[in-house]
N, C-alpha and C. Protein backbone atom coordinates (compact mmCIF):
# COMPACT_ATOMS: atom_id res chain seq x y z
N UNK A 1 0.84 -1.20 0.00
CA UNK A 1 0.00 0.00 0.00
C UNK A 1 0.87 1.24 0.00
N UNK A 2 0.16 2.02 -0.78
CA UNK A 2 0.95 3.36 -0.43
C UNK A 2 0.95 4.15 0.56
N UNK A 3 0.10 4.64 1.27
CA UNK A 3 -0.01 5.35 2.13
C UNK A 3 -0.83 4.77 3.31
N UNK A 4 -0.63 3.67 4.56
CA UNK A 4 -1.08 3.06 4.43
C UNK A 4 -1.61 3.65 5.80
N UNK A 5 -2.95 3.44 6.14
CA UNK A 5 -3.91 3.94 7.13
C UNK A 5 -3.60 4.16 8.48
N UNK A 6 -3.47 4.89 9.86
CA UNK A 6 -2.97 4.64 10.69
C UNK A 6 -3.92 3.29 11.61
N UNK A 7 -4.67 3.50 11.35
CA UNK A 7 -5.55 2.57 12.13
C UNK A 7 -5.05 0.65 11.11
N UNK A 8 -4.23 1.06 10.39
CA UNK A 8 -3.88 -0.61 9.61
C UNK A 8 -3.00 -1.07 10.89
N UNK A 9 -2.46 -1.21 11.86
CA UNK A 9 -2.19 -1.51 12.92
C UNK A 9 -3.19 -2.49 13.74
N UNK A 10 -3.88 -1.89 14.13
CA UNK A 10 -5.02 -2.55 14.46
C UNK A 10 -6.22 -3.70 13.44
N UNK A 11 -5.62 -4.20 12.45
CA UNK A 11 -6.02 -4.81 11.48
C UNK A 11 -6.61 -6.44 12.00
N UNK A 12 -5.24 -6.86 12.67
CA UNK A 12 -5.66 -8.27 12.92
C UNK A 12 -6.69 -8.49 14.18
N UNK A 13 -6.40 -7.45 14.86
CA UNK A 13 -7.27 -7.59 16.05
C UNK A 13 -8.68 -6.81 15.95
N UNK A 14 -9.16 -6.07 14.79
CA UNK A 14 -10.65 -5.75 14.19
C UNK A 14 -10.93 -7.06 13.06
N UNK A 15 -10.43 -8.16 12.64
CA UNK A 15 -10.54 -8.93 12.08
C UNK A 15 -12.03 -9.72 12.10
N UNK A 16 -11.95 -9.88 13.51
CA UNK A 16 -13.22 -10.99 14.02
C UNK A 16 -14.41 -9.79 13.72
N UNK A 17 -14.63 -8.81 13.79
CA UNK A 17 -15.55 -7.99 14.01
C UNK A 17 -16.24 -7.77 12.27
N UNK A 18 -14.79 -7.58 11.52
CA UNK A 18 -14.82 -7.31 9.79
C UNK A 18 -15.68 -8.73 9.29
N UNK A 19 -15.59 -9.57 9.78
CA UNK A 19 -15.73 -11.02 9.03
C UNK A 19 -17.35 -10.87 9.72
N UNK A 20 -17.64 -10.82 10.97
CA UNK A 20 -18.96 -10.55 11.42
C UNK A 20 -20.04 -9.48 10.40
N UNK A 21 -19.09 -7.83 9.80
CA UNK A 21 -19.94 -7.47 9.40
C UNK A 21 -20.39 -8.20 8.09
N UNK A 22 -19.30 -8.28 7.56
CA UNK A 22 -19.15 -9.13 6.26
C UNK A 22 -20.42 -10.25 5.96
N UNK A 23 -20.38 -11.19 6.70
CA UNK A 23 -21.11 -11.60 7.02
C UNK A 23 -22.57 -11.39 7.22
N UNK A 24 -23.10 -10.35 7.99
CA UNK A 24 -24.42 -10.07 7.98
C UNK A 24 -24.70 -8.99 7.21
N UNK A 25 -23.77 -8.14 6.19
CA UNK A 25 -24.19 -7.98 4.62
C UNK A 25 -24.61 -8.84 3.85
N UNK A 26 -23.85 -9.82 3.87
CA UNK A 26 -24.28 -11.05 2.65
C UNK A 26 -25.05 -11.72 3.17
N UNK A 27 -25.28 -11.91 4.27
CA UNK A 27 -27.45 -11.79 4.92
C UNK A 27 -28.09 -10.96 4.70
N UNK A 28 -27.99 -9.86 4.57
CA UNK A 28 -28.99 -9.14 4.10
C UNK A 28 -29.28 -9.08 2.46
N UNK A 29 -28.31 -9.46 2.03
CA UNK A 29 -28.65 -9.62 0.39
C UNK A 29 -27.62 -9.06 -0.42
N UNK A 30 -26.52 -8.94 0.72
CA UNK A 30 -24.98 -8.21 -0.49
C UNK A 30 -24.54 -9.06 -0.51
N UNK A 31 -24.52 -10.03 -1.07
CA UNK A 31 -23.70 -11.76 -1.27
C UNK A 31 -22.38 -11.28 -1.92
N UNK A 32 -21.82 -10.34 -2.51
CA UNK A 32 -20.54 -9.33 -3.06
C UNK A 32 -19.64 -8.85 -1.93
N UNK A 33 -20.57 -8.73 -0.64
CA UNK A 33 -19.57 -7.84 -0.15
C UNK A 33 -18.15 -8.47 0.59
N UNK A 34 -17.07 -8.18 0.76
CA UNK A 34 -15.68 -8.78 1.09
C UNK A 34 -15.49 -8.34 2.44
N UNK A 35 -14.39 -8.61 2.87
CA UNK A 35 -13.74 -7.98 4.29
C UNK A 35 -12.81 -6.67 3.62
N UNK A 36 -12.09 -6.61 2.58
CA UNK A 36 -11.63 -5.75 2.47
C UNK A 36 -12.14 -4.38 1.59
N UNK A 37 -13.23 -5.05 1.37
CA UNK A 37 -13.95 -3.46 0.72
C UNK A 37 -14.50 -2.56 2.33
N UNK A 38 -15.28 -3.61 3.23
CA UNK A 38 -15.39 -3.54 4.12
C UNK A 38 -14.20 -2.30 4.93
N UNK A 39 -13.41 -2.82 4.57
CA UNK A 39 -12.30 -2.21 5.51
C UNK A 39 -12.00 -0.86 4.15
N UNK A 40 -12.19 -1.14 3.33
CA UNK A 40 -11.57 0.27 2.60
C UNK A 40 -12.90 1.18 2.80
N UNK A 41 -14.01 1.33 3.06
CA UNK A 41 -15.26 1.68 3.44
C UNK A 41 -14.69 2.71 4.42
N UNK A 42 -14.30 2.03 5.64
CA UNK A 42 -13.96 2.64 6.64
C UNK A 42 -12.71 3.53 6.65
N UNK A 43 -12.04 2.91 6.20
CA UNK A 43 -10.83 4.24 6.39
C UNK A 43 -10.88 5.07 5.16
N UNK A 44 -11.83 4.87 3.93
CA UNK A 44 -11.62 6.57 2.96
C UNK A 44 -13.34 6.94 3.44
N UNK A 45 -13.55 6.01 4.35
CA UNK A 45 -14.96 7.39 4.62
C UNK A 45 -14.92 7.36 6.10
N UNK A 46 -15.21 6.54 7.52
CA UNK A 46 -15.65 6.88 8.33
C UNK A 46 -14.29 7.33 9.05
N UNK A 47 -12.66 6.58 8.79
CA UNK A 47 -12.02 7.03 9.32
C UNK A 47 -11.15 7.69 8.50
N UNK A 48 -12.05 8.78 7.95
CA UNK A 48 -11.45 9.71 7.34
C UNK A 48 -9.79 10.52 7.76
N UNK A 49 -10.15 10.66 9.32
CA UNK A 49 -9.53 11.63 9.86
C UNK A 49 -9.27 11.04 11.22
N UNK A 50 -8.04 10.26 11.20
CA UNK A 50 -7.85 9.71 12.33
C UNK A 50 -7.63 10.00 13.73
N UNK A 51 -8.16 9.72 14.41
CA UNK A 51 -7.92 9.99 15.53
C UNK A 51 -6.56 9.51 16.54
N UNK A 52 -5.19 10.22 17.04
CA UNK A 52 -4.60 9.55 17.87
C UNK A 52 -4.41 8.65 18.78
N UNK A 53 -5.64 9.47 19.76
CA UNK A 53 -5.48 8.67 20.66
C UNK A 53 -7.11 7.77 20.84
N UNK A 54 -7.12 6.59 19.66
CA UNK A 54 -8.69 5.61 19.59
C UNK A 54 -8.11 4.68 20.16
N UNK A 55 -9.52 4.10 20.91
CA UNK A 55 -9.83 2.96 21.76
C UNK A 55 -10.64 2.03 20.38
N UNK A 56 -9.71 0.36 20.31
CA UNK A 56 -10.40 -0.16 20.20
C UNK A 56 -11.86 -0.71 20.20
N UNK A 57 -12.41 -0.44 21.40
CA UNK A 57 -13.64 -0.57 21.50
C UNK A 57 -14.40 0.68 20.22
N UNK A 58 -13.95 1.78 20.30
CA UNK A 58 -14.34 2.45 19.30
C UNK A 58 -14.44 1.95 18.02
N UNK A 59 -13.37 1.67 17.74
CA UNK A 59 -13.25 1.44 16.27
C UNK A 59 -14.62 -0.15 15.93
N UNK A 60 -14.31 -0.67 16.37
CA UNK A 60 -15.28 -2.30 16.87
C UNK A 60 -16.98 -1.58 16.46
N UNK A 61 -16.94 -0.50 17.27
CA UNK A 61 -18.17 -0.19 17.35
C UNK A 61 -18.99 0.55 15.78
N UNK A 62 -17.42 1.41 15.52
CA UNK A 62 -17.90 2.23 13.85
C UNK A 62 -18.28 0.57 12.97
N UNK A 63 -17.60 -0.21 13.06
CA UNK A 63 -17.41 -1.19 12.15
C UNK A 63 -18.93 -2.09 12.47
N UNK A 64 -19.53 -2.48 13.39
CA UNK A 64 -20.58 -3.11 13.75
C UNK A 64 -21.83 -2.16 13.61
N UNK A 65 -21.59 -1.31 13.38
CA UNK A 65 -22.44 0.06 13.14
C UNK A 65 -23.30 0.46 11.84
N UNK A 66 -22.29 -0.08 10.99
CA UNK A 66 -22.10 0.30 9.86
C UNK A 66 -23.50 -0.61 8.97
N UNK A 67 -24.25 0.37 8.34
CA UNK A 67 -25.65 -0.02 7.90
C UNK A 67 -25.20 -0.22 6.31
N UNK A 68 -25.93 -1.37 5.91
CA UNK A 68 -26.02 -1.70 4.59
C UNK A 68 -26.16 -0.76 3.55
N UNK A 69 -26.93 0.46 3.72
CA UNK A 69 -27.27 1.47 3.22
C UNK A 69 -26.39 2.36 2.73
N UNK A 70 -25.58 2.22 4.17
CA UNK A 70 -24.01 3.14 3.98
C UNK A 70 -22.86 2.72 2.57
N UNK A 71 -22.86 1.33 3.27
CA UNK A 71 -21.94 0.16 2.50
C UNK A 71 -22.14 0.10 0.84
N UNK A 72 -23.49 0.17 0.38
CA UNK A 72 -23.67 0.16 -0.41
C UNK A 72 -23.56 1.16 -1.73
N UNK A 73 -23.94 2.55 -0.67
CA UNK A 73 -23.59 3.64 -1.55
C UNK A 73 -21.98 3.95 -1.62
N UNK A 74 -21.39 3.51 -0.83
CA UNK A 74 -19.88 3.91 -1.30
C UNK A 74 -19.67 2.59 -2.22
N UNK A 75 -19.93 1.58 -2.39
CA UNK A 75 -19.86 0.22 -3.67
C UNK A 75 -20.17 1.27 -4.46
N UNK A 76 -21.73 1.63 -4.42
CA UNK A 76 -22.24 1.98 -5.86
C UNK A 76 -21.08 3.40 -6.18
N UNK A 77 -20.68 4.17 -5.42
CA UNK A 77 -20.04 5.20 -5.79
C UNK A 77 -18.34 4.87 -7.02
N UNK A 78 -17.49 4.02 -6.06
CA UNK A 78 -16.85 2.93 -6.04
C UNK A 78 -16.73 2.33 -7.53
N UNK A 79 -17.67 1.80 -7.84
CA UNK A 79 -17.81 1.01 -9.25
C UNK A 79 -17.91 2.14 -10.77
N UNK A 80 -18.86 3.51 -9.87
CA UNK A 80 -19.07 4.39 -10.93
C UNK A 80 -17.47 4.89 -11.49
N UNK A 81 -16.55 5.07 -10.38
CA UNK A 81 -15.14 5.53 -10.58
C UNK A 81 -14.16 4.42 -11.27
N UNK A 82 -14.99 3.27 -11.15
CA UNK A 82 -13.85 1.97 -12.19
C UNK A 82 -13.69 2.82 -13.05
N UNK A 83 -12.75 1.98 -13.78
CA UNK A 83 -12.20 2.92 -15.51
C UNK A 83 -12.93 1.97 -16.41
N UNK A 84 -13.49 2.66 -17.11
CA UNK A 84 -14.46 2.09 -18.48
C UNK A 84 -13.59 0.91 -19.47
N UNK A 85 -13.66 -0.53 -19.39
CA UNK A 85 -12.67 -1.23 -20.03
C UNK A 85 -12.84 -1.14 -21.24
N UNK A 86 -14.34 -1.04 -22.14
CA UNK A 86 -14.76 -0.58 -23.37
C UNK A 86 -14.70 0.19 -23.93
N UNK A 87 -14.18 1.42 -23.34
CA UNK A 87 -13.71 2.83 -24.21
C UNK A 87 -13.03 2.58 -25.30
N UNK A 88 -12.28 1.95 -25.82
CA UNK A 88 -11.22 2.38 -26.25
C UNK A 88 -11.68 0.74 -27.57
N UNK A 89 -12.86 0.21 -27.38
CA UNK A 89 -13.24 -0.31 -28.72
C UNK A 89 -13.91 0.31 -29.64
N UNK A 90 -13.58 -0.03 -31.06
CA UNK A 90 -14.64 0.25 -31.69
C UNK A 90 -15.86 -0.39 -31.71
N UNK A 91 -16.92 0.28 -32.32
CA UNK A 91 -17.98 0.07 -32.72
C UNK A 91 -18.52 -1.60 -33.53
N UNK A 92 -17.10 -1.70 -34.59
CA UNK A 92 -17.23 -2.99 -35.11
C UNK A 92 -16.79 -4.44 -33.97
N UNK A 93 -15.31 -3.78 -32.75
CA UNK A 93 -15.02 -4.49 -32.21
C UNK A 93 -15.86 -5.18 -31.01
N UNK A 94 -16.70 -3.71 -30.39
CA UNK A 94 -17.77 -4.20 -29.85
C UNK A 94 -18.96 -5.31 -30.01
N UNK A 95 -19.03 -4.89 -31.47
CA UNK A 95 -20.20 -6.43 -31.80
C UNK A 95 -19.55 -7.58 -32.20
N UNK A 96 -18.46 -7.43 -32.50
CA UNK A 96 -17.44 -9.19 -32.55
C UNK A 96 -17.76 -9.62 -31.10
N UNK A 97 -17.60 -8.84 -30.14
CA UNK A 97 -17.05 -9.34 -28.27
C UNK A 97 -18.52 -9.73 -28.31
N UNK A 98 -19.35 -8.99 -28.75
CA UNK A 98 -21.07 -9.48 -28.17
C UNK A 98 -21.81 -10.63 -29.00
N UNK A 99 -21.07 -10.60 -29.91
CA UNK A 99 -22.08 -11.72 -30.70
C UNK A 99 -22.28 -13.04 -30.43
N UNK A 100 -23.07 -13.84 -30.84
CA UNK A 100 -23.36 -14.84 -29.88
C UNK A 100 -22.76 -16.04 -30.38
């Protein structure tokens, strides 16, 4: 990683908690969602702005907190920012890739 989060320290020991949320996303009907989107969720949005001096229990708590609703709109945001892999076909090359 490049710049890598201060709270990535605390990685293995929020582990059990990540796999929990993980988990009761893909109960609710995000069968997609990972531990590490999970975790990139949290540190480019809720732990934007780290705090020095955090208590575990804190962090445990943003992460168990965290509503499907939330999760989802940073995916959907997320996917809109992929890079377009089809740009850069043509028109003819496009219907070769699609044809049946």
């Amino acid at each position: 990683m490049m710049n890598q989060h201060p709270y990535q320290r605390f990685y293995q020991t929020l582990q059990p908690a990540l796999k929990n949320k993980t988990e009761e996303l893909n109960l609710l009907g995000l069968g997609a969602a990972k531990e590490d989107e999970v975790w990139s969720y949290l540190t480019q949005k809720k732990w934007k702005r780290p705090q020095e001096e955090i208590h575990i229990y804190e962090l445990v708590n943003d992460i168990l907190t965290l509503s499907s609703s939330q999760f989802m709109s940073y995916m959907t945001v997320e996917a809109y920012k992929a890079p377009n892999l089809f740009k850069e076909l043509s028109s003819e090359e496009m219907r070769e890739l699609l044809k049946d």
